[in-house]
Protein backbone atom coordinates (compact mmCIF):
# COMPACT_ATOMS: atom_id res chain seq x y z
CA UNK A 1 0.00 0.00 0.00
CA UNK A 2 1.52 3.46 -0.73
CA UNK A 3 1.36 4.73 2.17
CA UNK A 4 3.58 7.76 3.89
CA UNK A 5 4.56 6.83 7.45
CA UNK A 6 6.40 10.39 7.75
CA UNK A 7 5.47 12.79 10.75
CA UNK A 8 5.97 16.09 10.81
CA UNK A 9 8.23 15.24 14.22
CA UNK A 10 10.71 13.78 12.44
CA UNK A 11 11.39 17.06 10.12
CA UNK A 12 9.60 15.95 6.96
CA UNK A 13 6.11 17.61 6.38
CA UNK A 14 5.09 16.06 3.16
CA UNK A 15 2.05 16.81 1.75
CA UNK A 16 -1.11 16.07 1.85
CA UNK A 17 -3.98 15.76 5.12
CA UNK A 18 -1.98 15.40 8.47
CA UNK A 19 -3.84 12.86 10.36
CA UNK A 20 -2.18 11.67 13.31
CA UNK A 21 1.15 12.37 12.39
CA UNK A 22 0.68 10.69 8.97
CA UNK A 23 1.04 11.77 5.35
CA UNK A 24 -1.69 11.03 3.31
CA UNK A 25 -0.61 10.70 -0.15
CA UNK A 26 -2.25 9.84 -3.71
CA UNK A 27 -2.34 6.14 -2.99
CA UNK A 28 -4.98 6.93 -0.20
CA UNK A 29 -7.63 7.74 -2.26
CA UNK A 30 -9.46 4.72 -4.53
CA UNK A 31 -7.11 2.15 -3.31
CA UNK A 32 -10.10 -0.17 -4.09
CA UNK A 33 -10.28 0.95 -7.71
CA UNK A 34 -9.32 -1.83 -10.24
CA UNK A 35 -6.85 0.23 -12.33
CA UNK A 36 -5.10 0.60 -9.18
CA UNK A 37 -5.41 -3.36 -7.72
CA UNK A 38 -3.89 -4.02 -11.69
CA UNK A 39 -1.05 -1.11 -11.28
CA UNK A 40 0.14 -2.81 -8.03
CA UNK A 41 0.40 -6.79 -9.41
CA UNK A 42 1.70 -5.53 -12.63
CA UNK A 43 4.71 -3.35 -10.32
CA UNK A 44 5.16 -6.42 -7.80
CA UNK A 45 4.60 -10.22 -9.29
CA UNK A 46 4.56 -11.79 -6.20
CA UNK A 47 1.63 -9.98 -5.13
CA UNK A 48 -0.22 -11.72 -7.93
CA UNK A 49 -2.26 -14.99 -7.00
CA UNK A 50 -0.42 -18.41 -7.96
CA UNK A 51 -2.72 -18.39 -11.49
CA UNK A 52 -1.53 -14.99 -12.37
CA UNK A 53 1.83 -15.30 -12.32
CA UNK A 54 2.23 -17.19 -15.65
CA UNK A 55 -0.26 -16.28 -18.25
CA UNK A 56 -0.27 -18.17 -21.29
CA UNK A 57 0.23 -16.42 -24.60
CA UNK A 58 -0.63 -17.55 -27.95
CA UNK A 59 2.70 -18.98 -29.67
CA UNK A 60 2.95 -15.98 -32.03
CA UNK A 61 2.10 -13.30 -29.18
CA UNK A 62 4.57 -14.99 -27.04
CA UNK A 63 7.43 -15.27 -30.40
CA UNK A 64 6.94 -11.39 -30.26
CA UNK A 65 7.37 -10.57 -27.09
CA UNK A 66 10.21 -13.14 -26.93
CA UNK A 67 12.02 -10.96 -29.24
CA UNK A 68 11.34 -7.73 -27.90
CA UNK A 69 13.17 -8.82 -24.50
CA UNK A 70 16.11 -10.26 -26.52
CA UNK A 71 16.60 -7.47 -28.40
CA UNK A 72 16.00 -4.84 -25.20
CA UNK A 73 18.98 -7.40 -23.76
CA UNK A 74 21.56 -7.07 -27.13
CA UNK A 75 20.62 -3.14 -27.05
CA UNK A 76 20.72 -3.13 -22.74
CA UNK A 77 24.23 -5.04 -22.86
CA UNK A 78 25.72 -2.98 -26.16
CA UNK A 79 25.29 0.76 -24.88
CA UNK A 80 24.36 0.03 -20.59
CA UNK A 81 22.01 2.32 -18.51
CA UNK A 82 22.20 6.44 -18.66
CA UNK A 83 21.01 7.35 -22.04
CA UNK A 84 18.20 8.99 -23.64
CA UNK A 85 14.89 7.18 -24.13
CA UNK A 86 15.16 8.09 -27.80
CA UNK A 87 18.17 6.25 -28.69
CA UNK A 88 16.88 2.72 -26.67
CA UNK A 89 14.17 3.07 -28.87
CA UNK A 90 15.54 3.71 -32.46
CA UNK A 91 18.61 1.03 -31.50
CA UNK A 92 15.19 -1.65 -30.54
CA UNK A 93 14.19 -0.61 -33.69
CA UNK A 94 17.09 -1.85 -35.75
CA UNK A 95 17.47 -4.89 -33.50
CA UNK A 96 13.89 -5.88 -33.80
CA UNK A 97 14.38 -5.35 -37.65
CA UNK A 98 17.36 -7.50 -37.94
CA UNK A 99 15.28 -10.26 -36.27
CA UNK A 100 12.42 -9.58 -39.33
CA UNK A 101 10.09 -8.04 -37.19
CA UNK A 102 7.74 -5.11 -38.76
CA UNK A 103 8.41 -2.05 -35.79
CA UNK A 104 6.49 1.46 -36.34
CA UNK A 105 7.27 3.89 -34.17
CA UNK A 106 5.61 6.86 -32.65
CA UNK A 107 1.93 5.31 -33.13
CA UNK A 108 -0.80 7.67 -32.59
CA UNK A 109 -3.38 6.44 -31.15
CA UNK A 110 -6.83 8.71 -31.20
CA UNK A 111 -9.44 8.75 -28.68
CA UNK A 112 -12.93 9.67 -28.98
CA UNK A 113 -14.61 11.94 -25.95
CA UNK A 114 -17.94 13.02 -26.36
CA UNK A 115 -18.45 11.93 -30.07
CA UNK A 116 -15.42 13.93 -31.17
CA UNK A 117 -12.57 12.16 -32.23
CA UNK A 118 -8.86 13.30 -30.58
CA UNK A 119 -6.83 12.00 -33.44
CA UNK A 120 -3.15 12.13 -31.45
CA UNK A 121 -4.36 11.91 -28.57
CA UNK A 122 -1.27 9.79 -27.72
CA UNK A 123 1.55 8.18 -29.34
CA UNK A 124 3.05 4.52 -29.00
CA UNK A 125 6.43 4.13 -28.41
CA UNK A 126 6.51 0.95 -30.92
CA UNK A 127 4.15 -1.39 -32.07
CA UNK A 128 5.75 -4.60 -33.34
CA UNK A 129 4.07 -6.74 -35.80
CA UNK A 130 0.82 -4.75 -35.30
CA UNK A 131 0.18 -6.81 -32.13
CA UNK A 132 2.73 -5.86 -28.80
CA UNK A 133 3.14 -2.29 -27.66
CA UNK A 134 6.45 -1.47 -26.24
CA UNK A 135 6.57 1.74 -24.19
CA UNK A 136 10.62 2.65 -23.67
CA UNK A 137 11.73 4.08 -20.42
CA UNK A 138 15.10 5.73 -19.06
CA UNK A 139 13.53 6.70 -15.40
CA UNK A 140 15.79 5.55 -12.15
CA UNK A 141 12.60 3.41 -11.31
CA UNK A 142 9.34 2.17 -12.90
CA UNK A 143 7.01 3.73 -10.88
CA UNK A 144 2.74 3.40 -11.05
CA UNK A 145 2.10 5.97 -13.62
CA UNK A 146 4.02 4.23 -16.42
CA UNK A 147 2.65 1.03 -15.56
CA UNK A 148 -0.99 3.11 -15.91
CA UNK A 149 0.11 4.42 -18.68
CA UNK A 150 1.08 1.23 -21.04
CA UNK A 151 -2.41 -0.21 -19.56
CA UNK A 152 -3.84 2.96 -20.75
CA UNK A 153 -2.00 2.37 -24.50
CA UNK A 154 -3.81 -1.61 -24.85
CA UNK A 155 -7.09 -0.30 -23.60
CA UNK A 156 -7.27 2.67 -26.38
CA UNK A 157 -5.27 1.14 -28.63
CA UNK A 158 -6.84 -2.63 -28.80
CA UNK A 159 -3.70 -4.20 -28.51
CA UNK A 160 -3.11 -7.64 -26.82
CA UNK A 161 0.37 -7.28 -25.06
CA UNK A 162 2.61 -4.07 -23.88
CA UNK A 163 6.02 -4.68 -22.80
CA UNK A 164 7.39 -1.80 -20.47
CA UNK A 165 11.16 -1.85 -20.24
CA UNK A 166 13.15 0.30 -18.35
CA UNK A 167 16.64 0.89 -19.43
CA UNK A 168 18.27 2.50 -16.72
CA UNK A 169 17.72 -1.18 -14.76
CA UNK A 170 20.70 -3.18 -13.66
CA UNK A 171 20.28 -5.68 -14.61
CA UNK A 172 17.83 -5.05 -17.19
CA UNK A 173 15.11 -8.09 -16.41
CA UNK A 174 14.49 -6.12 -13.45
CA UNK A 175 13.46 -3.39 -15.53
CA UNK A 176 11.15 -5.59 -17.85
CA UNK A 177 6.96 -5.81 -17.22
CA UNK A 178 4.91 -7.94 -19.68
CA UNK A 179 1.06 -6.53 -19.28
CA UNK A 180 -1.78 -8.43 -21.18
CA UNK A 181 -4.99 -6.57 -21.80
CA UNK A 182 -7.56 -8.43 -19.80
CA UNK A 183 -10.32 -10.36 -21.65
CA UNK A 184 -7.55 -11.53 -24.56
CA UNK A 185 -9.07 -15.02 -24.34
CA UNK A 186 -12.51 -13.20 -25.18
């Protein structure tokens, strides 16, 4: 649970409602929403039950995604941590490539709100085969709003799989989360 334990005794104020010496924070409010039940097994596997914890993939969906990590590993081990998001992503690019895989970058992705469209809306890091969205990070730590944010990407964009990988991870499978958009099977 995200929640603050800091009191204003021990020289940190934070922010948010003081209650009894405790900092409220955003992960206070809706903890019962689903999005947020979803953020916190995608940012900690264990916390998923036994069933969740492996999810079978079709064999193509799971060939994709298969590649993507490689790749993210040849790119991770060639140039290390520390660099621009940008350049992970156009070196995946050429690695994905080399491995035959059709990559598009920079997807837009339109929304509609109240009958109008919002043609770029957002954008998709990559979109490999027209099937797994990869979202490219270079943060010191995945934190909930990225994980939101690739959930956000399947749900708008219709997309089966998203792939979040950080680069700035040492090693890099720790900075590697493999979402599937519920109701695949459907």
């Amino acid at each position: 649970m995200l929640v603050s334990t800091r009191s204003q005794e021990h020289g940190d104020p934070g922010t948010g409602d003081h209650r009894n010496g405790r900092v409220a924070e955003w992960g206070d409010i809706g903890r019962k929403d689903k999005a947020f039940k979803a953020i916190d097994r995608a940012m900690d596997p264990s916390a998923r039950p036994a069933t969740m914890r492996r999810s079978v993939l079709p064999p193509a969906l799971d060939a994709i995604t298969g590649d993507v990590v490689d790749s993210a590993i040849q790119v991770h081990s060639k140039l290390g941590p520390g660099l621009l998001e940008r350049t992970y992503q156009v070196c995946l690019v050429r690695e994905l490539e080399k491995r035959g895989r059709r990559v598009r970058s920079e997807v837009p992705v339109g929304i509609v709100y109240d009958g109008i469209p919002v043609d770029i809306a957002y954008r998709l890091d990559l979109l490999v085969d027209d099937q797994v969205v990869v979202e490219v990070k270079a943060v010191e730590a995945v934190a909930k709003p990225h994980i939101a944010q690739l959930l956000t990407y399947l749900k708008l964009s219709h997309h089966p799989v998203g792939i979040l990988l950080n680069f700035n991870a040492v090693p890099l499978r720790n900075g590697i989360h493999r979402l599937i958009r519920s109701g695949l099977d459907r």
